[in-house]
Protein backbone atom coordinates (compact mmCIF):
# COMPACT_ATOMS: atom_id res chain seq x y z
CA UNK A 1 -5.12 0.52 16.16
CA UNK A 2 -8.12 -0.02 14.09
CA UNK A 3 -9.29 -2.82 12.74
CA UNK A 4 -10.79 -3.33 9.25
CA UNK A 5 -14.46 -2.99 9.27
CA UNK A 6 -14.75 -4.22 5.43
CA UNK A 7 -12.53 -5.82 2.42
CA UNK A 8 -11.69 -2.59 1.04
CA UNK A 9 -9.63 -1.44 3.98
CA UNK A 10 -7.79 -4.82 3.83
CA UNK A 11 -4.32 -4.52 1.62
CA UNK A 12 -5.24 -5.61 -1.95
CA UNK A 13 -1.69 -7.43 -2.31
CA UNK A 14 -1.87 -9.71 1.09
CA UNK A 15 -5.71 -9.34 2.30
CA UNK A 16 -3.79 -10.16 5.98
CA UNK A 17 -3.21 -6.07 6.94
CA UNK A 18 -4.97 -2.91 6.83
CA UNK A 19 -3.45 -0.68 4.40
CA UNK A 20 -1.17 1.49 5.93
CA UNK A 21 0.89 2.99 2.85
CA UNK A 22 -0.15 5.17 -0.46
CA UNK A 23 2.35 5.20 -2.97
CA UNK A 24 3.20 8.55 -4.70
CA UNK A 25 2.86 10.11 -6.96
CA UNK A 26 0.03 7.64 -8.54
CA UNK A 27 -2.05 7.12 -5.58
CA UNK A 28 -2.47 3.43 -5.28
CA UNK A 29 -2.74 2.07 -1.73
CA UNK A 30 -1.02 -1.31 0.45
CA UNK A 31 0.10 -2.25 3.71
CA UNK A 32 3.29 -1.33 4.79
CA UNK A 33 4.93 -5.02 4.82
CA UNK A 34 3.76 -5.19 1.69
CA UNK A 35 5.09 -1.93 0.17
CA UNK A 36 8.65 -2.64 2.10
CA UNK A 37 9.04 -5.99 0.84
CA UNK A 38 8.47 -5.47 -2.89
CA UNK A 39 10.36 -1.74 -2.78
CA UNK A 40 13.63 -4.19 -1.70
CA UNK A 41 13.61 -5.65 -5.45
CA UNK A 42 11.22 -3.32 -7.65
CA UNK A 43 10.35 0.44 -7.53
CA UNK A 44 7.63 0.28 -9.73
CA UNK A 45 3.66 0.20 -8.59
CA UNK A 46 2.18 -3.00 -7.92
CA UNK A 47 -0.83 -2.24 -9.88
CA UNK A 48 0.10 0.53 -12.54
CA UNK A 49 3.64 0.02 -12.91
CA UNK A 50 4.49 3.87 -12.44
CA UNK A 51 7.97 4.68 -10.53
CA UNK A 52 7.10 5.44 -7.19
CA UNK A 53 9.05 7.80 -5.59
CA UNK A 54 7.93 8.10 -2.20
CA UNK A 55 5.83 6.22 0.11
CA UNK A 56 3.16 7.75 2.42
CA UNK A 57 1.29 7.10 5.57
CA UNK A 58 -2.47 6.49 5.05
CA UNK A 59 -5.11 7.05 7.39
CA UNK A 60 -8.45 6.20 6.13
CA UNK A 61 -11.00 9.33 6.61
């Protein structure tokens, strides 16, 4: 596994994990433990408050 080379591939909810998970359909970005945890009690984005519908693998490049 890869390890963050800069704050921006750190999870912008936690700063403890890469982020590992993009939300769809608007795009934003978090870890997985992150994504899992809050998707238990809330379906709406962390940051924009759209629905999210799925969740995604993300591999930076």
């Amino acid at each position: 596994s890869h390890m963050p080379t800069s704050e921006e591939d750190l999870c912008p909810i936690c700063y403890a994990h890469p982020i590992s998970a993009v939300f769809q359909p608007c795009g934003h970005k978090s870890c997985k433990a992150c994504i899992n945890q809050h998707l238990m009690n809330n379906k709406d984005c962390f940051f924009c408050k759209t629905t999210i519908v799925s969740v995604e693998d993300w591999e930076k490049g």
